[in-house]
PDB file of N, CA and C in Angstrom:
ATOM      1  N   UNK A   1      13.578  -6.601  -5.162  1.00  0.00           N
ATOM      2  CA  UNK A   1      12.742  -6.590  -3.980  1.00  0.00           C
ATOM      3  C   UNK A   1      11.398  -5.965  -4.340  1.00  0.00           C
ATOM      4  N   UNK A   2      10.079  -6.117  -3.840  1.00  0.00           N
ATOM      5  CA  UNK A   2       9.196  -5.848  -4.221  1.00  0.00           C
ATOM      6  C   UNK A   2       8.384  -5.318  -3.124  1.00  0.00           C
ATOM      7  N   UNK A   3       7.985  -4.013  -3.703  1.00  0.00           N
ATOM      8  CA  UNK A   3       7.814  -2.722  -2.657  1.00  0.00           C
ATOM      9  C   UNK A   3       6.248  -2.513  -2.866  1.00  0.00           C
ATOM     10  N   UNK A   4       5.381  -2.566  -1.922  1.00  0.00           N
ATOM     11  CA  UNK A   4       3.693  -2.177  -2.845  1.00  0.00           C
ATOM     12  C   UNK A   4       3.661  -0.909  -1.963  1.00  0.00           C
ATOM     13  N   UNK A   5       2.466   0.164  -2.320  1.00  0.00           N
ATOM     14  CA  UNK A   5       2.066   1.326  -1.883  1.00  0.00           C
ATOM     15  C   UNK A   5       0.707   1.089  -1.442  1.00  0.00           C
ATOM     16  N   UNK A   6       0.046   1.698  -0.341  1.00  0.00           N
ATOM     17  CA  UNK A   6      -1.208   1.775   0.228  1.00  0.00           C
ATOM     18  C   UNK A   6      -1.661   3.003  -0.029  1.00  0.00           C
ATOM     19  N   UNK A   7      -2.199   3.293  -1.180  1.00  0.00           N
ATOM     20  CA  UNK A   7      -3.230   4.648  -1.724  1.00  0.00           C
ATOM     21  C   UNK A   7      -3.898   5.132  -1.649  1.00  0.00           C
ATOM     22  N   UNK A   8      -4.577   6.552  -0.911  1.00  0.00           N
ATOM     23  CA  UNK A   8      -5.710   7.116  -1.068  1.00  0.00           C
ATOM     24  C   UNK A   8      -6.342   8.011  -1.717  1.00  0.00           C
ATOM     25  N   UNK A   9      -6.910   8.198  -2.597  1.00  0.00           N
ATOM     26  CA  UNK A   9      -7.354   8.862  -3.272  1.00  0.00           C
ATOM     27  C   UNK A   9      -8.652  10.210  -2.923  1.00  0.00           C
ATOM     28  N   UNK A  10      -8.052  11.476  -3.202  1.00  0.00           N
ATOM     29  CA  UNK A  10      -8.986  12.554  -2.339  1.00  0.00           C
ATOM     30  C   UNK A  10      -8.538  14.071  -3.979  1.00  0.00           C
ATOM     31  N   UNK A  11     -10.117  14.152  -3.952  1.00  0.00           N
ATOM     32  CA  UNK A  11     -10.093  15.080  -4.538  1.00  0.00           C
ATOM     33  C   UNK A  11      -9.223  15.241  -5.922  1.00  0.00           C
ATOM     34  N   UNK A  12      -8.932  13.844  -6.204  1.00  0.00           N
ATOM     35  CA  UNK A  12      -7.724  13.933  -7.649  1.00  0.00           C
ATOM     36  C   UNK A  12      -6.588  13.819  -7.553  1.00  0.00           C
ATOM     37  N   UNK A  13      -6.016  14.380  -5.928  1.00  0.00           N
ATOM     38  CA  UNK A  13      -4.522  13.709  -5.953  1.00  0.00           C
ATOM     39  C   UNK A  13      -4.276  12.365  -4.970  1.00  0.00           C
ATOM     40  N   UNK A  14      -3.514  11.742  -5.533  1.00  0.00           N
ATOM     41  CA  UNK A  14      -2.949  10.194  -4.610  1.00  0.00           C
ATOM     42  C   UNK A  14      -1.994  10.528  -3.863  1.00  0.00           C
ATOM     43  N   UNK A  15      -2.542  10.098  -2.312  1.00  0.00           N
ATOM     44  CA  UNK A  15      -1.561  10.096  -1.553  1.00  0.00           C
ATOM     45  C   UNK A  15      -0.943   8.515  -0.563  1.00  0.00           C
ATOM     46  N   UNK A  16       0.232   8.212  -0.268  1.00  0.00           N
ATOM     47  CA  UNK A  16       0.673   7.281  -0.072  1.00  0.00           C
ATOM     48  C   UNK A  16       0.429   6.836   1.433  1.00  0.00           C
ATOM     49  N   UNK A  17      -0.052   6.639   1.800  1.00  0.00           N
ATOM     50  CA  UNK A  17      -0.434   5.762   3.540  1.00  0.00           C
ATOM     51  C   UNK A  17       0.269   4.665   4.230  1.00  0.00           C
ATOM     52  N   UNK A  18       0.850   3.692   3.518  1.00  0.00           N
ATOM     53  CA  UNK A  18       1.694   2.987   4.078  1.00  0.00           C
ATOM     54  C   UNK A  18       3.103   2.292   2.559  1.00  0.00           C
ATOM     55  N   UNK A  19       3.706   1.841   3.104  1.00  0.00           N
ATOM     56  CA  UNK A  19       4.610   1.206   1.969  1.00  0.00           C
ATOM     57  C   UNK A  19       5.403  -0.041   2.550  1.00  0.00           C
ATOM     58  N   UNK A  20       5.419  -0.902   1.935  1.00  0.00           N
ATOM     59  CA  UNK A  20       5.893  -2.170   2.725  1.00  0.00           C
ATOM     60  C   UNK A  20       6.210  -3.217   1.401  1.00  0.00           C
ATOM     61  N   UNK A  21       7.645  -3.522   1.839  1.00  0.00           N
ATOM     62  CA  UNK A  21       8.737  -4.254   1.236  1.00  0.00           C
ATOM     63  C   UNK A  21       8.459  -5.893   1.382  1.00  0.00           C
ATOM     64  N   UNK A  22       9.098  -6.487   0.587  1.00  0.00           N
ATOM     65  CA  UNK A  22       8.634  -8.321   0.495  1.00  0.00           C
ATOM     66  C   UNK A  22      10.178  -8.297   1.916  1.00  0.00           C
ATOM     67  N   UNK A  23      10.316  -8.746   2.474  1.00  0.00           N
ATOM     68  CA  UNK A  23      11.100  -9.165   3.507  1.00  0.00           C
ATOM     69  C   UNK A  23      11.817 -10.439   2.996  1.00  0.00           C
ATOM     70  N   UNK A  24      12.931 -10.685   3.479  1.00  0.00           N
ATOM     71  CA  UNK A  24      13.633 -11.947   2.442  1.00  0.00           C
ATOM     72  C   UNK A  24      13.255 -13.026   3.616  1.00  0.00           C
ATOM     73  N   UNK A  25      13.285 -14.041   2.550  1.00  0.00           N
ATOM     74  CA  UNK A  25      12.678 -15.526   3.252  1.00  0.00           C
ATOM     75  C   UNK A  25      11.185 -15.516   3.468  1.00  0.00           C
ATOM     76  N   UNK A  26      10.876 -14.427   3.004  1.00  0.00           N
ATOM     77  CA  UNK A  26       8.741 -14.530   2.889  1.00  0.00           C
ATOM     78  C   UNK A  26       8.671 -14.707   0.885  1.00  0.00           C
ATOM     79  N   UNK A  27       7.820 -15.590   1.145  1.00  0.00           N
ATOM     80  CA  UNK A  27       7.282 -16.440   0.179  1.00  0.00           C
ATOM     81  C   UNK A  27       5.914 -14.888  -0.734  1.00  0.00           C
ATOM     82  N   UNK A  28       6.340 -15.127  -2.066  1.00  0.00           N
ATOM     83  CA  UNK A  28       5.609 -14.118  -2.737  1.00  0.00           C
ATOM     84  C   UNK A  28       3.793 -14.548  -2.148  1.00  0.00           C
ATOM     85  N   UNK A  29       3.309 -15.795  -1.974  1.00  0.00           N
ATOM     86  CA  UNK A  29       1.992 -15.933  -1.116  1.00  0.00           C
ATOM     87  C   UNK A  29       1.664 -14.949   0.379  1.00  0.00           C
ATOM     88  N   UNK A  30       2.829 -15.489   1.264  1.00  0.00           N
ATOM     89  CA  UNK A  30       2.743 -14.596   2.458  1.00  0.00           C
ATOM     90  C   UNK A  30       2.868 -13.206   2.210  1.00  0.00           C
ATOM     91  N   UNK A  31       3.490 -12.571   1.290  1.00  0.00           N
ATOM     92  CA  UNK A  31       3.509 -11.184   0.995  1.00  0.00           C
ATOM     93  C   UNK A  31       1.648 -10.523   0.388  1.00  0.00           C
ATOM     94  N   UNK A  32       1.556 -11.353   0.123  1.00  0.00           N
ATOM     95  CA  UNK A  32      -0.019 -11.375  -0.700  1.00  0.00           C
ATOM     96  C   UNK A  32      -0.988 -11.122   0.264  1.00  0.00           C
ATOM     97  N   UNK A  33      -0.796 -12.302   0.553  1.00  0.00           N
ATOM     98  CA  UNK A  33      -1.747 -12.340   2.426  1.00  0.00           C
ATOM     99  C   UNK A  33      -1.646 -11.419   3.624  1.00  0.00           C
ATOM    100  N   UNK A  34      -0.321 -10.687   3.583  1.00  0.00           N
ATOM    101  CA  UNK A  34      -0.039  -9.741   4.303  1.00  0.00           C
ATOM    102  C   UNK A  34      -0.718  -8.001   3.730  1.00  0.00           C
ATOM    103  N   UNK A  35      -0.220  -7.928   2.710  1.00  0.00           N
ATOM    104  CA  UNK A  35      -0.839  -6.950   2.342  1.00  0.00           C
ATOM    105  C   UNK A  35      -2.300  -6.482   2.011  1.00  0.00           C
ATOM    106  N   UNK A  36      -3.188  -7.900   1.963  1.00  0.00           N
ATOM    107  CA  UNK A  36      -4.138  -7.991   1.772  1.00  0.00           C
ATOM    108  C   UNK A  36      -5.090  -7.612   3.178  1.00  0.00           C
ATOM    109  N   UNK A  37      -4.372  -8.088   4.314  1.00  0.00           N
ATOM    110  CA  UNK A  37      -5.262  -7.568   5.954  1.00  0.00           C
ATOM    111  C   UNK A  37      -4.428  -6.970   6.281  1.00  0.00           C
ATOM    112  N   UNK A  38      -3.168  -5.612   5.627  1.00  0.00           N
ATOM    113  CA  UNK A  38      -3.547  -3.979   5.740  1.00  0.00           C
ATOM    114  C   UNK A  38      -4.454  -3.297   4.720  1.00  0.00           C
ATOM    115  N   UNK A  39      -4.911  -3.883   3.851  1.00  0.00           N
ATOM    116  CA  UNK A  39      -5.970  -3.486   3.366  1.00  0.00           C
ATOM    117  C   UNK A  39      -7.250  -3.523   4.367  1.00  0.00           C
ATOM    118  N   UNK A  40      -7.198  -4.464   4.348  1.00  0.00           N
ATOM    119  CA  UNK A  40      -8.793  -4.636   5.258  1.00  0.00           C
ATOM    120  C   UNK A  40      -8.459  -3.685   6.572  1.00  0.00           C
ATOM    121  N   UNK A  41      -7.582  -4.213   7.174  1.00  0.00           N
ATOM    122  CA  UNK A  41      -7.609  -3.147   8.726  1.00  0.00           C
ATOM    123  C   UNK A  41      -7.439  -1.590   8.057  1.00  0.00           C
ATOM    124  N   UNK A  42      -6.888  -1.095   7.341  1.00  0.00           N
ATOM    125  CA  UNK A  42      -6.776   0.319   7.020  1.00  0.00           C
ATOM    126  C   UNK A  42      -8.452   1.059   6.334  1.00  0.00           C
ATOM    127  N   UNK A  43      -9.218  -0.443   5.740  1.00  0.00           N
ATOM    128  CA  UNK A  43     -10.190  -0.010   5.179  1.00  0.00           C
ATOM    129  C   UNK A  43     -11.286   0.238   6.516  1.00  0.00           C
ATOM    130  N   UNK A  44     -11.325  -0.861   7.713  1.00  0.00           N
ATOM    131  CA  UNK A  44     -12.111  -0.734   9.169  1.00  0.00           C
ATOM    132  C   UNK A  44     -12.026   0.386   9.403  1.00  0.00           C
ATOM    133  N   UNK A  45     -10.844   0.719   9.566  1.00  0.00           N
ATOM    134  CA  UNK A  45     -10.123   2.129  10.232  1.00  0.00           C
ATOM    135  C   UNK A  45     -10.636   3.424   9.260  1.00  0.00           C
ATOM    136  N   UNK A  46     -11.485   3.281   8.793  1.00  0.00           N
ATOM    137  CA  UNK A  46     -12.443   4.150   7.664  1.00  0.00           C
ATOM    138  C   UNK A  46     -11.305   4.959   6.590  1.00  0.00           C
ATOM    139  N   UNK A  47     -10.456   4.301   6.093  1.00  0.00           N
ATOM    140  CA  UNK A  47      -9.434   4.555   5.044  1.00  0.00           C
ATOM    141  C   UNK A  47      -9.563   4.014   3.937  1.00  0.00           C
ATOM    142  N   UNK A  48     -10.045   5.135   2.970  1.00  0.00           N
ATOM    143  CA  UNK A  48     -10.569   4.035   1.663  1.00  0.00           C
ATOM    144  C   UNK A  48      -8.956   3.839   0.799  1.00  0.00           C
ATOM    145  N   UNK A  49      -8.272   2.551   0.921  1.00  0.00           N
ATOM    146  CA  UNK A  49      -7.201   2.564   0.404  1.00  0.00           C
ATOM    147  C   UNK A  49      -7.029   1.613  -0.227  1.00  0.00           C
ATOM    148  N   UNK A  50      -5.968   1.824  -1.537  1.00  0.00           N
ATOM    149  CA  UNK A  50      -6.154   0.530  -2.351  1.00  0.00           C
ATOM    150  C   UNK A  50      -4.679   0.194  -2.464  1.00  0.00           C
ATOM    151  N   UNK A  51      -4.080  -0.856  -2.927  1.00  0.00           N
ATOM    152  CA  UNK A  51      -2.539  -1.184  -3.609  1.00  0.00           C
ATOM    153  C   UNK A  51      -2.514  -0.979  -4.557  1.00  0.00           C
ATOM    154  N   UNK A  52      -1.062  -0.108  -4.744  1.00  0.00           N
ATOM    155  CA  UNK A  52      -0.172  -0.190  -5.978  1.00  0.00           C
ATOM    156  C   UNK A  52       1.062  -0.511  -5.946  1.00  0.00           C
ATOM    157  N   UNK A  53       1.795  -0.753  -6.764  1.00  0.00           N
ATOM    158  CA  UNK A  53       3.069  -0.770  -7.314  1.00  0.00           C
ATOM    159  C   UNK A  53       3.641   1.123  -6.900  1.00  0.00           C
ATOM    160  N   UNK A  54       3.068   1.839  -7.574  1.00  0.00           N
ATOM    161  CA  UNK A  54       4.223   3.012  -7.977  1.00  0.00           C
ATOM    162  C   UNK A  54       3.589   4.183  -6.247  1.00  0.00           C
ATOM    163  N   UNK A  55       4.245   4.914  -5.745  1.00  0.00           N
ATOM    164  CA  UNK A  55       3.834   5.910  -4.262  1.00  0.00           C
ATOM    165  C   UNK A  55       2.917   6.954  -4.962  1.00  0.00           C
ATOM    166  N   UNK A  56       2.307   7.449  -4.504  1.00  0.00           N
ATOM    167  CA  UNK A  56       0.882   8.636  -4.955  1.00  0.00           C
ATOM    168  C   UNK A  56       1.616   9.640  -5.047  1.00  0.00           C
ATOM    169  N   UNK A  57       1.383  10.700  -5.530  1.00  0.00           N
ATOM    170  CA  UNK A  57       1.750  11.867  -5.799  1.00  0.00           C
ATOM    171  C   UNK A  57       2.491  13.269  -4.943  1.00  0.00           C
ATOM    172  N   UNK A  58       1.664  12.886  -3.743  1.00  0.00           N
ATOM    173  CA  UNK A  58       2.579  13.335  -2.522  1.00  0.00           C
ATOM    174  C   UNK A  58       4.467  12.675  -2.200  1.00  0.00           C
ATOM    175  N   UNK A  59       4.576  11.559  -3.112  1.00  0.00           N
ATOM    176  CA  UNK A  59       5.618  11.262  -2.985  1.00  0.00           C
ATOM    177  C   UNK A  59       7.042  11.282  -4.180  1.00  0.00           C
ATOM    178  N   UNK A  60       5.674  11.205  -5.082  1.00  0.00           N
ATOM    179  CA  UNK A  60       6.050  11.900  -6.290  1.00  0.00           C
ATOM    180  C   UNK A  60       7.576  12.776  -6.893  1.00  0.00           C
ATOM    181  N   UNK A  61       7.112  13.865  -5.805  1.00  0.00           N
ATOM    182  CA  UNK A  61       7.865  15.205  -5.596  1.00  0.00           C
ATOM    183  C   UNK A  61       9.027  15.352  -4.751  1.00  0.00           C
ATOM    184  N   UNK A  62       9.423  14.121  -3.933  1.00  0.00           N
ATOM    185  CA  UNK A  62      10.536  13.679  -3.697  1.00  0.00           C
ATOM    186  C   UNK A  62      11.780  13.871  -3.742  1.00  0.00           C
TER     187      UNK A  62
END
């Protein structure tokens, strides 16, 4: 299953903002497209955030 992280970066440490799973029966495109306008709406919403693969550092510690 394929999990991406919504990242912000402050002062040197990464912290994790949203996290969202491929849902079964969504097509690796629609997962693309989806994650791509919570980027944009999180970036409106004056959140400078980017995708990753691995959770920021706040999650880290887990």
């Amino acid at each position: 299953m394929s999990v991406i992280y919504l990242n912000t970066k402050t002062r040197g440490i990464t912290k994790t903002v949203a996290e969202f799973s491929k849902q079964q029966g969504q097509s690796n495109r629609e997962f693309r497209e989806f994650i791509r306008e919570q980027v944009i709406d999180h970036r409106e919403e004056g959140m400078d955030v980017f995708k990753s693969p691995r959770p920021g550092d706040d999650r880290n510690n887990q």
